[in-house]
C-alpha atoms as a PDB file:
ATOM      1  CA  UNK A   1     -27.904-134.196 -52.228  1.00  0.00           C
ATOM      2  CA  UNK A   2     -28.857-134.120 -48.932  1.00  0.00           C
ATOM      3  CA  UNK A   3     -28.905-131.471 -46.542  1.00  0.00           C
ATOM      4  CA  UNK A   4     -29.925-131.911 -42.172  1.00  0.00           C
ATOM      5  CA  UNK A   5     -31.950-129.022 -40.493  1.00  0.00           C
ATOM      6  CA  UNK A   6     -30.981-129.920 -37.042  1.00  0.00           C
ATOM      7  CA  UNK A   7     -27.281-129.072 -37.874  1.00  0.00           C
ATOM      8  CA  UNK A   8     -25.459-126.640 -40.205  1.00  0.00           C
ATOM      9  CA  UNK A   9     -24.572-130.236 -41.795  1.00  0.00           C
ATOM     10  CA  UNK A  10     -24.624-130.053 -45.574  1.00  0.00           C
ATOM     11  CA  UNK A  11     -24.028-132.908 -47.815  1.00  0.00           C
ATOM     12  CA  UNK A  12     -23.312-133.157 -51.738  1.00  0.00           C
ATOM     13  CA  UNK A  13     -21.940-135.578 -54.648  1.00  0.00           C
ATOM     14  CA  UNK A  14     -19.926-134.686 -57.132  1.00  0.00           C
ATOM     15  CA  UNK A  15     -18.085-135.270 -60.382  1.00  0.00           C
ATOM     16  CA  UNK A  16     -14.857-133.594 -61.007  1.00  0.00           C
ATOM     17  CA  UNK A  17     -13.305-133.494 -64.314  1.00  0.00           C
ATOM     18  CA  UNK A  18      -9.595-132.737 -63.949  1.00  0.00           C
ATOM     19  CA  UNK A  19      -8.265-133.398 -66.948  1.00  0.00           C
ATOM     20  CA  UNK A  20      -8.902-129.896 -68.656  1.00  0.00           C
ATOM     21  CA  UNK A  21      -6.963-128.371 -65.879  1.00  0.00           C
ATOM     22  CA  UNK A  22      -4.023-131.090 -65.429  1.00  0.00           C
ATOM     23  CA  UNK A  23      -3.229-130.624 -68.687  1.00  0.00           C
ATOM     24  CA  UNK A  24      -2.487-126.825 -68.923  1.00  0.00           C
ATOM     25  CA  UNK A  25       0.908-127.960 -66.607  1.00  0.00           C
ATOM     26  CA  UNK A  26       3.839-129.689 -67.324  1.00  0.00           C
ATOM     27  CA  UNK A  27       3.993-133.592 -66.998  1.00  0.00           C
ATOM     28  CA  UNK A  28       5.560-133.596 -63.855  1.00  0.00           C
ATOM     29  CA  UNK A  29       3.218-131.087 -61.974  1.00  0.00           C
ATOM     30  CA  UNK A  30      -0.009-132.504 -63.250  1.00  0.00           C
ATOM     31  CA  UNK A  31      -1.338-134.448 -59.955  1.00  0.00           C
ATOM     32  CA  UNK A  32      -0.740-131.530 -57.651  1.00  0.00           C
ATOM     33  CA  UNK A  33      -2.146-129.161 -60.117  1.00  0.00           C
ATOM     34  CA  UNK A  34      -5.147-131.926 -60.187  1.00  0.00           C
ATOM     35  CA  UNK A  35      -5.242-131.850 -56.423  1.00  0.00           C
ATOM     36  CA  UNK A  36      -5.249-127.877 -55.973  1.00  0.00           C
ATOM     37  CA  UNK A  37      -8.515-128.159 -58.967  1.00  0.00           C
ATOM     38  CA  UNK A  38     -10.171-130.439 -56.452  1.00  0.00           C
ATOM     39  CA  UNK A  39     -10.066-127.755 -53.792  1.00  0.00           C
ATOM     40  CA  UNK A  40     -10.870-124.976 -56.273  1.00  0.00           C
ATOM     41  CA  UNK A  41     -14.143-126.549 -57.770  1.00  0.00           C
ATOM     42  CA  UNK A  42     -15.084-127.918 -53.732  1.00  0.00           C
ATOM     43  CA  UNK A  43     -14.586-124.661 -52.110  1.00  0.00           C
ATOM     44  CA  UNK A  44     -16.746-122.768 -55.373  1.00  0.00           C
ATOM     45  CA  UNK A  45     -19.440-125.317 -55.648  1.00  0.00           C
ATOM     46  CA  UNK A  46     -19.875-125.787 -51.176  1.00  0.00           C
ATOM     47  CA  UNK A  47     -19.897-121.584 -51.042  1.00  0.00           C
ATOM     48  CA  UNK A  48     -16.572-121.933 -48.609  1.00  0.00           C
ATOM     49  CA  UNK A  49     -16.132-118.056 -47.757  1.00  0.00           C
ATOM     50  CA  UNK A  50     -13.530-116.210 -49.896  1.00  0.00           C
ATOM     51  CA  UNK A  51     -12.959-119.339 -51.552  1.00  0.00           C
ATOM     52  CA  UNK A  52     -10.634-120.429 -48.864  1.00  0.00           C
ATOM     53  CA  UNK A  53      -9.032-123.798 -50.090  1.00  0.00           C
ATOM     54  CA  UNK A  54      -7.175-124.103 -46.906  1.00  0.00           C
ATOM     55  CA  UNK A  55     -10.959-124.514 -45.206  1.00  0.00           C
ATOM     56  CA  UNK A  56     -11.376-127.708 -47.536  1.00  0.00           C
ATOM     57  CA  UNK A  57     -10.291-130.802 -46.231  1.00  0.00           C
ATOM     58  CA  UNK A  58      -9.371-134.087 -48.700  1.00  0.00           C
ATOM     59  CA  UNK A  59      -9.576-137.466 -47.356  1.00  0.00           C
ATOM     60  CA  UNK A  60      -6.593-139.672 -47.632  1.00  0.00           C
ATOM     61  CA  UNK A  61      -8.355-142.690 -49.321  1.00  0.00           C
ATOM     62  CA  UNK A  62      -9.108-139.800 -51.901  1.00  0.00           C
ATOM     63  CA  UNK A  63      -5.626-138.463 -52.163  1.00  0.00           C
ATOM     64  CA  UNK A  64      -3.877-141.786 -52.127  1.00  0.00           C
ATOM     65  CA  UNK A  65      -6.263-142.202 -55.114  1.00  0.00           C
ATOM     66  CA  UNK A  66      -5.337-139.332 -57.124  1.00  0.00           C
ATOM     67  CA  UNK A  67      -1.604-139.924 -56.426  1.00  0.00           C
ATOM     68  CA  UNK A  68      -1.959-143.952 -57.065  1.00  0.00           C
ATOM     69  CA  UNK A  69      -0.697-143.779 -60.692  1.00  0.00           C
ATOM     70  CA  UNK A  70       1.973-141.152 -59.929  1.00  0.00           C
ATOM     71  CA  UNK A  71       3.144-137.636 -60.486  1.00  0.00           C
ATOM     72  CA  UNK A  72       2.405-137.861 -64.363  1.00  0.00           C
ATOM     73  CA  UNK A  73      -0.918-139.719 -64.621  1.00  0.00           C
ATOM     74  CA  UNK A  74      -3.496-138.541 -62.417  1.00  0.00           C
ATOM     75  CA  UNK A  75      -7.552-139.484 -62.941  1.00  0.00           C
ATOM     76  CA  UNK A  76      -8.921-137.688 -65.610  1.00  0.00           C
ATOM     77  CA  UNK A  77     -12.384-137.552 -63.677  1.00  0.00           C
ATOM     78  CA  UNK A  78     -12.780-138.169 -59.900  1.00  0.00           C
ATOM     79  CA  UNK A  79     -16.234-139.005 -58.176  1.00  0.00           C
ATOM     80  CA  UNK A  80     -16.273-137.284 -54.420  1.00  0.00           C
ATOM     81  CA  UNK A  81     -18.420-136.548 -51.354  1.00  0.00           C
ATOM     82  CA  UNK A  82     -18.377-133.141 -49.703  1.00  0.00           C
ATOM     83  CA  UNK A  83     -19.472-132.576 -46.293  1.00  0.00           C
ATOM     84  CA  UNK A  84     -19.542-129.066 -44.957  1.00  0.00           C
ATOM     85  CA  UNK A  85     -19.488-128.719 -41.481  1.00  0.00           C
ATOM     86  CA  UNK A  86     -19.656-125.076 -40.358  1.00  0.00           C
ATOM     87  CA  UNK A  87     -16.346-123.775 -42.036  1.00  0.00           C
ATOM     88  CA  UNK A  88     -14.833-126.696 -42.689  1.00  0.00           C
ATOM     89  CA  UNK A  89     -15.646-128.631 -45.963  1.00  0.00           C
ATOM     90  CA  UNK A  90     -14.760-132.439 -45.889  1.00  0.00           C
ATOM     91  CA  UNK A  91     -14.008-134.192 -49.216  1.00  0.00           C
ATOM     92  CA  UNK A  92     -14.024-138.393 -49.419  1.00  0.00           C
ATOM     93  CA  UNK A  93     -14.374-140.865 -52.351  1.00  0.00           C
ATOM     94  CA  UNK A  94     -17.459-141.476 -53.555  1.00  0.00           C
ATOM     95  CA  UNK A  95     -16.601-145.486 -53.790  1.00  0.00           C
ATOM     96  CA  UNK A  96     -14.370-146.270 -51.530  1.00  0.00           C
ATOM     97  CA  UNK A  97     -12.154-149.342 -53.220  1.00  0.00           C
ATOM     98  CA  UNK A  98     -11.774-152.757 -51.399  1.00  0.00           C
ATOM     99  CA  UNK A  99      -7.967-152.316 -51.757  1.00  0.00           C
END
């Protein structure tokens, strides 16, 4: 957690756990429901105003992640950086793989 005083930069690490909410859906919906949970827990957790999930921003590294293992089988638990940048909230993989 790390946060800049020169800019309205702010930086944080987190944890998701999806599969509580992916699991609520039917089989075929469960990695877009997992990817809509990402935005949801982002925008709560980086105070977006109104909650606005269209003012968070996912990375595709991240989303090819999520989406790797299909529309059936997403991560049960996904470890992401969040950079807010004025309104905007930017979302990456913690880890970025080698492949």
């Amino acid at each position: 957690m790390a946060e800049e005083t020169g800019k309205s930069t702010m930086e944080r690490e987190y944890t998701i756990p999806l599969r509580n909410e992916w699991r609520k859906v039917a089989n075929y919906r469960r990695t877009g429901r997992a990817v809509k949970e990402i935005k949801k827990f982002i925008a709560r957790h980086m105070k977006v105003a109104d909650r606005d999930t269209s003012k968070v921003k996912l990375d595709i590294y991240l989303n090819n992640e999520i989406w790797f293992r299909g529309k059936q089988k997403p991560p049960a638990k996904i470890k992401v950086k969040a950079r807010k940048e004025g309104e905007i909230v930017h979302v990456t993989l913690a880890e970025i793989p080698d492949y």
